[in-house]
PDB file of N, CA and C in Angstrom:
ATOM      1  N   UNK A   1     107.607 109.404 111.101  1.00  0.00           N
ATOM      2  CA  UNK A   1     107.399 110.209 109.903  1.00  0.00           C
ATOM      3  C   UNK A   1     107.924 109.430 108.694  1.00  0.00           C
ATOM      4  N   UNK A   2     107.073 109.615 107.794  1.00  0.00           N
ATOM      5  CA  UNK A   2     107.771 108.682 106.306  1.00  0.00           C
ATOM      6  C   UNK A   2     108.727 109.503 105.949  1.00  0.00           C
ATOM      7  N   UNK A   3     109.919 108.876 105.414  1.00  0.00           N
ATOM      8  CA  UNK A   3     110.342 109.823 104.376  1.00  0.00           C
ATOM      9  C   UNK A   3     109.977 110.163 103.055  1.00  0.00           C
ATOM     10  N   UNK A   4     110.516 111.266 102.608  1.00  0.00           N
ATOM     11  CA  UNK A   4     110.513 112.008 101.395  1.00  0.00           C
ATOM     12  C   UNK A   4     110.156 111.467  99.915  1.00  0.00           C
ATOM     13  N   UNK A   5     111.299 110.527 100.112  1.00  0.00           N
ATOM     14  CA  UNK A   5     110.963 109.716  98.824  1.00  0.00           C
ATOM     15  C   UNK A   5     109.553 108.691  98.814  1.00  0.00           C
ATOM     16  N   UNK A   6     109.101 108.266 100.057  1.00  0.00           N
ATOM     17  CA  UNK A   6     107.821 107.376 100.308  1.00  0.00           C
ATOM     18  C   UNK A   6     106.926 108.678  99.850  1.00  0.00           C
ATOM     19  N   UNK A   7     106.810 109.365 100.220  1.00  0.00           N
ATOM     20  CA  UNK A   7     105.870 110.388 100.003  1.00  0.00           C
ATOM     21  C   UNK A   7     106.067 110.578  98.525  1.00  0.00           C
ATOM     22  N   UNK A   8     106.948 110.681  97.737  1.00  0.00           N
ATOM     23  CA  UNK A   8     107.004 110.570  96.235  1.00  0.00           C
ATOM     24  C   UNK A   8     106.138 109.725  95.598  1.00  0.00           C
ATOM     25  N   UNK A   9     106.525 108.321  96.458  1.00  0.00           N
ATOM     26  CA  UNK A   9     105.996 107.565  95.766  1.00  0.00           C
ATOM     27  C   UNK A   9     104.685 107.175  95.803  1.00  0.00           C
ATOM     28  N   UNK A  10     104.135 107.225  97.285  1.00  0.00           N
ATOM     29  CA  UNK A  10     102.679 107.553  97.513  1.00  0.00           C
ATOM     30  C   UNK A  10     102.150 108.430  95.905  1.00  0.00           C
ATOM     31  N   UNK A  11     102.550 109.797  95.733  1.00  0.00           N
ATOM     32  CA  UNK A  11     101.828 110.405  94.828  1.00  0.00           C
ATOM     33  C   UNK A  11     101.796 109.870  93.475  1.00  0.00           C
ATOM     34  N   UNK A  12     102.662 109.439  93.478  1.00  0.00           N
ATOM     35  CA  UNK A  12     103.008 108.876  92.023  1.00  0.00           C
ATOM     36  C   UNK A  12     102.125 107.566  91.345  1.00  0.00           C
ATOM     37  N   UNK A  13     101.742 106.830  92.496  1.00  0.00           N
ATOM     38  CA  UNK A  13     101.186 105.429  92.382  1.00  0.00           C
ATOM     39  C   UNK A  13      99.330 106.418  92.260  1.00  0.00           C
ATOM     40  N   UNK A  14      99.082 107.504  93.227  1.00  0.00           N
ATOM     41  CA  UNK A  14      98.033 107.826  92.789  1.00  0.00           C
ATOM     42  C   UNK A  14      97.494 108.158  91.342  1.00  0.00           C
ATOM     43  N   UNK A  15      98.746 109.144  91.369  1.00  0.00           N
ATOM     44  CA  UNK A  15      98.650 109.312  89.831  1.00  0.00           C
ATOM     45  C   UNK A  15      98.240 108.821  88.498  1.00  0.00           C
ATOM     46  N   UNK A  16      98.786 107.805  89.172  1.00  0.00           N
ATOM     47  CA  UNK A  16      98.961 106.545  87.761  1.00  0.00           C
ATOM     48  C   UNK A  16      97.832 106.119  87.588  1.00  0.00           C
ATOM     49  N   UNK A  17      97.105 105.596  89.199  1.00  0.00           N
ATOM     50  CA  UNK A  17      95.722 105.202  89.446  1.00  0.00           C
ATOM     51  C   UNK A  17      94.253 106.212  88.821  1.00  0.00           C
ATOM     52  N   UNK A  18      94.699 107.453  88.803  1.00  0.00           N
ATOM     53  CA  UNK A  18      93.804 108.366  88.186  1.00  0.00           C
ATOM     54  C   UNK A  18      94.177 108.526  87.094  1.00  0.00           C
ATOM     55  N   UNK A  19      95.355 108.132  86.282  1.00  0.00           N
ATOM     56  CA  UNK A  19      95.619 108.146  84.546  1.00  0.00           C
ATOM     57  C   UNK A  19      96.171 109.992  84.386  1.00  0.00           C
ATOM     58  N   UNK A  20      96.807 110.093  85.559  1.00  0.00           N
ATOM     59  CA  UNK A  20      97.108 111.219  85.454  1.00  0.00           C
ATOM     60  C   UNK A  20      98.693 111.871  85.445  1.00  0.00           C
ATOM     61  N   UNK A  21      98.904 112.337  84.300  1.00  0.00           N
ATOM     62  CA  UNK A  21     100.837 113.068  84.373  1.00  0.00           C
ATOM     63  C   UNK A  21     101.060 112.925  85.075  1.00  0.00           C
ATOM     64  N   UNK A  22     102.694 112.523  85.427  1.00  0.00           N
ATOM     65  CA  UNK A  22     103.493 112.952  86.585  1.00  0.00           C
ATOM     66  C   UNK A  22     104.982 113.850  85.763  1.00  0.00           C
ATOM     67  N   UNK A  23     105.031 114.695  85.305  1.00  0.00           N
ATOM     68  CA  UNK A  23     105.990 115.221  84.632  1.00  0.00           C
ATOM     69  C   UNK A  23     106.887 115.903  85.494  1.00  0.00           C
ATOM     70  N   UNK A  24     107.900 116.008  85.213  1.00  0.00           N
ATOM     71  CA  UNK A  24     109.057 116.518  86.210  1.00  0.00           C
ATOM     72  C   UNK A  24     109.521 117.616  85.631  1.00  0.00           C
ATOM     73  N   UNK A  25     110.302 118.876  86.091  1.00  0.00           N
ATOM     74  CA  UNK A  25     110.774 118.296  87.324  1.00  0.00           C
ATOM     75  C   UNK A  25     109.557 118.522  88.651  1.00  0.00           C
ATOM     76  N   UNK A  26     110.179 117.813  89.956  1.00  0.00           N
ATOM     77  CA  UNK A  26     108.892 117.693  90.743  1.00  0.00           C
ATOM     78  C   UNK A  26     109.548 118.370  91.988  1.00  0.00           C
ATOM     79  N   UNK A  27     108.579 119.101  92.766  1.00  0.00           N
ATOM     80  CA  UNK A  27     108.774 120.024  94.185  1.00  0.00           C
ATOM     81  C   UNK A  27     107.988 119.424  94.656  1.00  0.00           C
ATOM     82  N   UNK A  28     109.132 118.728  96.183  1.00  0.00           N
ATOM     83  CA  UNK A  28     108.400 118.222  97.104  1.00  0.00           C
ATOM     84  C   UNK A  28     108.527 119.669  98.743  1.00  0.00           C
ATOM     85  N   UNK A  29     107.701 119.651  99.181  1.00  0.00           N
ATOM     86  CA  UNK A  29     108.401 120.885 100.533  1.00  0.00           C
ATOM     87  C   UNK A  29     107.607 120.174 101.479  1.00  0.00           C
ATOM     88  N   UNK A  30     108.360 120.043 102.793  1.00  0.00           N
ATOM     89  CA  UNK A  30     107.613 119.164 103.807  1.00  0.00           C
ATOM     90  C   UNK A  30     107.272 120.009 104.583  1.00  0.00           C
ATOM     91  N   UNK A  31     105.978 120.414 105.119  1.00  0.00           N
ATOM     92  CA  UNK A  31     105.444 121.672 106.143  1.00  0.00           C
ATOM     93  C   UNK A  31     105.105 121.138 107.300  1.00  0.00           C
ATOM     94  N   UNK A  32     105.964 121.819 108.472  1.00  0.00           N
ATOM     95  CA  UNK A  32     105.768 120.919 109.718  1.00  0.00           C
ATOM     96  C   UNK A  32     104.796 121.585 110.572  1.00  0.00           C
ATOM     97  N   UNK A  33     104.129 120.777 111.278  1.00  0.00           N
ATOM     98  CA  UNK A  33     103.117 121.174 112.298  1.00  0.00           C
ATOM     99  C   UNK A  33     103.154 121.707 113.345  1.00  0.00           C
ATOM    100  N   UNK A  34     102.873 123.299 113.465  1.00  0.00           N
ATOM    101  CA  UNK A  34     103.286 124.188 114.438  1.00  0.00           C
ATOM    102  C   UNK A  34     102.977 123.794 115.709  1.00  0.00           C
ATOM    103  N   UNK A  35     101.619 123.686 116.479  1.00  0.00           N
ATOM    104  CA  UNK A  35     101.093 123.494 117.445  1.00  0.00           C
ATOM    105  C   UNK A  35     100.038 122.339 116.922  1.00  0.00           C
ATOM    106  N   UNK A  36      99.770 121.093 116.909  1.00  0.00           N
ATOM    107  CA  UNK A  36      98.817 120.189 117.326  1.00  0.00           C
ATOM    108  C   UNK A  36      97.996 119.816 115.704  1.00  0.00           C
ATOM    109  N   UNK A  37      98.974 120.575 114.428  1.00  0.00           N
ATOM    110  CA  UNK A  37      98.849 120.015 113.785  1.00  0.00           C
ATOM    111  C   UNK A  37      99.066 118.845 113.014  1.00  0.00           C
ATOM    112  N   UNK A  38      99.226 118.837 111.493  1.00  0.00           N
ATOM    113  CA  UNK A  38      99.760 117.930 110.976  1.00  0.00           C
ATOM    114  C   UNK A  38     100.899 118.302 110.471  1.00  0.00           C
ATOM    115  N   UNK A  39     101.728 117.487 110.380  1.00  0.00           N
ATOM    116  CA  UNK A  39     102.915 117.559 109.330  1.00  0.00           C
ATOM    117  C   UNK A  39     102.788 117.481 107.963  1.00  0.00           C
ATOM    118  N   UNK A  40     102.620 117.792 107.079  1.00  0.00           N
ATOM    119  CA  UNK A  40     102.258 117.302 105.458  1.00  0.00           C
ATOM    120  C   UNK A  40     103.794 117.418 104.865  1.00  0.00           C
ATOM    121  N   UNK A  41     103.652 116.733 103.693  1.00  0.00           N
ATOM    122  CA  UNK A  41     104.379 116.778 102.074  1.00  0.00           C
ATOM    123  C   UNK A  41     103.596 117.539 101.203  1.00  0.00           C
ATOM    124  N   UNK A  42     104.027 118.391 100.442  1.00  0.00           N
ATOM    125  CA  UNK A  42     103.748 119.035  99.225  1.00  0.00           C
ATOM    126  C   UNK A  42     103.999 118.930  98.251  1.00  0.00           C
ATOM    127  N   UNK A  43     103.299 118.164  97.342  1.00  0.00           N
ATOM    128  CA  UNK A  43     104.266 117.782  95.918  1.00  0.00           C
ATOM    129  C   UNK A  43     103.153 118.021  95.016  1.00  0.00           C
ATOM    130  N   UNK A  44     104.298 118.848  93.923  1.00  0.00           N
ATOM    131  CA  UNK A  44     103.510 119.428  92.682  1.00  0.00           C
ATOM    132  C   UNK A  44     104.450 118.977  91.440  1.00  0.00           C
ATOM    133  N   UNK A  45     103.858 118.423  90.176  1.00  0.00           N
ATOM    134  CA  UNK A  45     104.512 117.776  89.055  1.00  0.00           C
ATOM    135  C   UNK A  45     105.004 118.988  88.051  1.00  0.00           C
ATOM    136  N   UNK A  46     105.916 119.484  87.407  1.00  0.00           N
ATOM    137  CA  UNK A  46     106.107 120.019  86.196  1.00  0.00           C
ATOM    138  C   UNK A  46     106.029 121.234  87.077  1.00  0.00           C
ATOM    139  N   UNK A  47     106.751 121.208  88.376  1.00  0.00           N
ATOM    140  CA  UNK A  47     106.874 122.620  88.947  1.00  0.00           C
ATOM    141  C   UNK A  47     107.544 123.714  88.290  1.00  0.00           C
ATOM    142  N   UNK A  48     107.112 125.177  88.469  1.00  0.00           N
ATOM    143  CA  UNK A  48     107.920 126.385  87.658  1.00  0.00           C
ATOM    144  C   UNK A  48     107.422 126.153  86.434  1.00  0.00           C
ATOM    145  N   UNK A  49     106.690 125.604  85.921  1.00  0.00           N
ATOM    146  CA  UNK A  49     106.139 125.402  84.305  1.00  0.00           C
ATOM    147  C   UNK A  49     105.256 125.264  83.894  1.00  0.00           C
ATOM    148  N   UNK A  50     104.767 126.029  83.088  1.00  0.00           N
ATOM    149  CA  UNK A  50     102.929 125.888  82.699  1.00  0.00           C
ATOM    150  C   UNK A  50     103.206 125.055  81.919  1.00  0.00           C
ATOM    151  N   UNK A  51     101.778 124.633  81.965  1.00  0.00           N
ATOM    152  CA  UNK A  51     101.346 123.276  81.662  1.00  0.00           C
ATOM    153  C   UNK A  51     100.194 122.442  82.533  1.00  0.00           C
ATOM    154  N   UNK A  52     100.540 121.139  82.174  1.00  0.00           N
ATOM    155  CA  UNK A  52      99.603 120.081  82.947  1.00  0.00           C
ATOM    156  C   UNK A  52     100.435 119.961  84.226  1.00  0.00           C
ATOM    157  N   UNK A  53      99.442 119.733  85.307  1.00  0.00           N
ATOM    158  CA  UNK A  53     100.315 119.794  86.617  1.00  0.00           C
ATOM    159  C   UNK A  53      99.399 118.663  87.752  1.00  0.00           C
ATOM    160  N   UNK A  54     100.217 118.043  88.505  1.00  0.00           N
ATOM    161  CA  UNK A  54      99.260 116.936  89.488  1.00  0.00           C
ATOM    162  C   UNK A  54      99.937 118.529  91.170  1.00  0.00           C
ATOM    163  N   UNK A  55      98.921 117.996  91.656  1.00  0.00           N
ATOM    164  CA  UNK A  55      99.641 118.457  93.132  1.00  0.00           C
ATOM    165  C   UNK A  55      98.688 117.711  94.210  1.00  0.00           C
ATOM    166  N   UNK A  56      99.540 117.138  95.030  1.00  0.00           N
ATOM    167  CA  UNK A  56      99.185 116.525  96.177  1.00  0.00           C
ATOM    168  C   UNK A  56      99.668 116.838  97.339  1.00  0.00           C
ATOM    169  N   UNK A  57      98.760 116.541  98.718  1.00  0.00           N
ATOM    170  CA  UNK A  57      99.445 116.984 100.011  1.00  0.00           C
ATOM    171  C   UNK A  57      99.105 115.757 100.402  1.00  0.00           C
ATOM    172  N   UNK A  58     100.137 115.249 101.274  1.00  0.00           N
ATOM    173  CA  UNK A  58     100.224 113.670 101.906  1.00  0.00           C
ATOM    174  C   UNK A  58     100.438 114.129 103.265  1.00  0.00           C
ATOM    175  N   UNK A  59     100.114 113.622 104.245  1.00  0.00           N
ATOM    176  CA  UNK A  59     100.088 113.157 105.776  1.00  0.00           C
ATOM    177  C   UNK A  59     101.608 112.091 105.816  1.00  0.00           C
ATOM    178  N   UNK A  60     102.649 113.337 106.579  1.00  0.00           N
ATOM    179  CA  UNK A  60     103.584 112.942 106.915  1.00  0.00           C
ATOM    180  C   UNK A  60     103.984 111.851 107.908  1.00  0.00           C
ATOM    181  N   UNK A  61     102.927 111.846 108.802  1.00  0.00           N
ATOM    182  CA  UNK A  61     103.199 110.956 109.691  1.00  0.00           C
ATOM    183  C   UNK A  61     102.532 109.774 108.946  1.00  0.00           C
ATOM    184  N   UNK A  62     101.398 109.745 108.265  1.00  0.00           N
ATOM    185  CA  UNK A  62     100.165 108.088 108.071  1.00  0.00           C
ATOM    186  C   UNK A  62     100.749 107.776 106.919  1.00  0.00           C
ATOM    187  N   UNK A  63     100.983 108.748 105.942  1.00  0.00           N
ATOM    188  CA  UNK A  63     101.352 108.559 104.111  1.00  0.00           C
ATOM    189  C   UNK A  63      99.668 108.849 103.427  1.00  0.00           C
ATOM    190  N   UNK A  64      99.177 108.918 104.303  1.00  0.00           N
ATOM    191  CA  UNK A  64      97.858 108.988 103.767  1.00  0.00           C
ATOM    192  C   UNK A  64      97.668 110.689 102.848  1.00  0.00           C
ATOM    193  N   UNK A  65      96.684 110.694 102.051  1.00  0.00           N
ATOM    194  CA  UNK A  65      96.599 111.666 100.950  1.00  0.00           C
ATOM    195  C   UNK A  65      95.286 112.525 101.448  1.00  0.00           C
ATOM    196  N   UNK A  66      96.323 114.040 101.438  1.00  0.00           N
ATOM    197  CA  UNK A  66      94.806 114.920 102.560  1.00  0.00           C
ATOM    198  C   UNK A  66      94.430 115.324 101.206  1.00  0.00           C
ATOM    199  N   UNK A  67      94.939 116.108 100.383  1.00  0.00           N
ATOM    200  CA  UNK A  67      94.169 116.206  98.823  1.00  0.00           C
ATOM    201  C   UNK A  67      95.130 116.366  97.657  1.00  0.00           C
ATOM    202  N   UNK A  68      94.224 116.334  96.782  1.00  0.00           N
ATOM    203  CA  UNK A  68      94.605 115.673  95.340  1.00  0.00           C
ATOM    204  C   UNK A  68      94.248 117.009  94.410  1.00  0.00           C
ATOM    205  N   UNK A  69      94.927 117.255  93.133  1.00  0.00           N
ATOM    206  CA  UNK A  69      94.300 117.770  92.289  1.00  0.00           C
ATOM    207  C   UNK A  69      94.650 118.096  90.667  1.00  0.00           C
ATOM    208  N   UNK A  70      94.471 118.423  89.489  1.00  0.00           N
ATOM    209  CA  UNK A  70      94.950 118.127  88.503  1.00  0.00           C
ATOM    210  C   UNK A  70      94.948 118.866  87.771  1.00  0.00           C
ATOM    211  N   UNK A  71      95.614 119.904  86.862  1.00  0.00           N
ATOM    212  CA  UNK A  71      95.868 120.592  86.078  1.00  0.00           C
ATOM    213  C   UNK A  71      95.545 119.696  84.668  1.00  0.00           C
ATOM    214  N   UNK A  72      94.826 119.486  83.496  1.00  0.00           N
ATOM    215  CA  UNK A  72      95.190 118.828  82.585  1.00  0.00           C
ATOM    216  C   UNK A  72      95.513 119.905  80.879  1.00  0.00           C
ATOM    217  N   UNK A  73      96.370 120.647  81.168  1.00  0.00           N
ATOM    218  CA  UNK A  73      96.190 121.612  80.559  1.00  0.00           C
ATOM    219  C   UNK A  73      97.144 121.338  78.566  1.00  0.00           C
TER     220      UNK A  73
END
């Protein structure tokens, strides 16, 4: 399993790559896989705060990015 902070940074490098906010503060919550799922990361930018917001779910075990999405408000 990656850690926490890899998974930060995974999102962050996407981010950047799509020209998109990363504003803080940031909520990461790691959701573990009950029966035969996946494990994911949950990370959302400028959590608790309206506004512009990124949120991504990453694949805990690969680092790989199950989805993406963008508030540009």
């Amino acid at each position: 399993m990656i850690p926490q902070d890899a998974a930060l940074a995974i999102a962050r490098a996407r981010a950047q790559e799509k020209g998109w906010a990363f504003g803080e503060p940031v909520a990461i919550v790691l959701r573990r896989a009950w029966t035969g799922g996946k494990s994911r990361y949950e990370i959302e930018t400028n959590a608790g705060h309206l506004g512009t917001k990124a949120v991504f779910v990453v694949d805990a075990e690969t680092g790989a990015i199950i989805s993406e999405g963008y508030i540009p408000r």
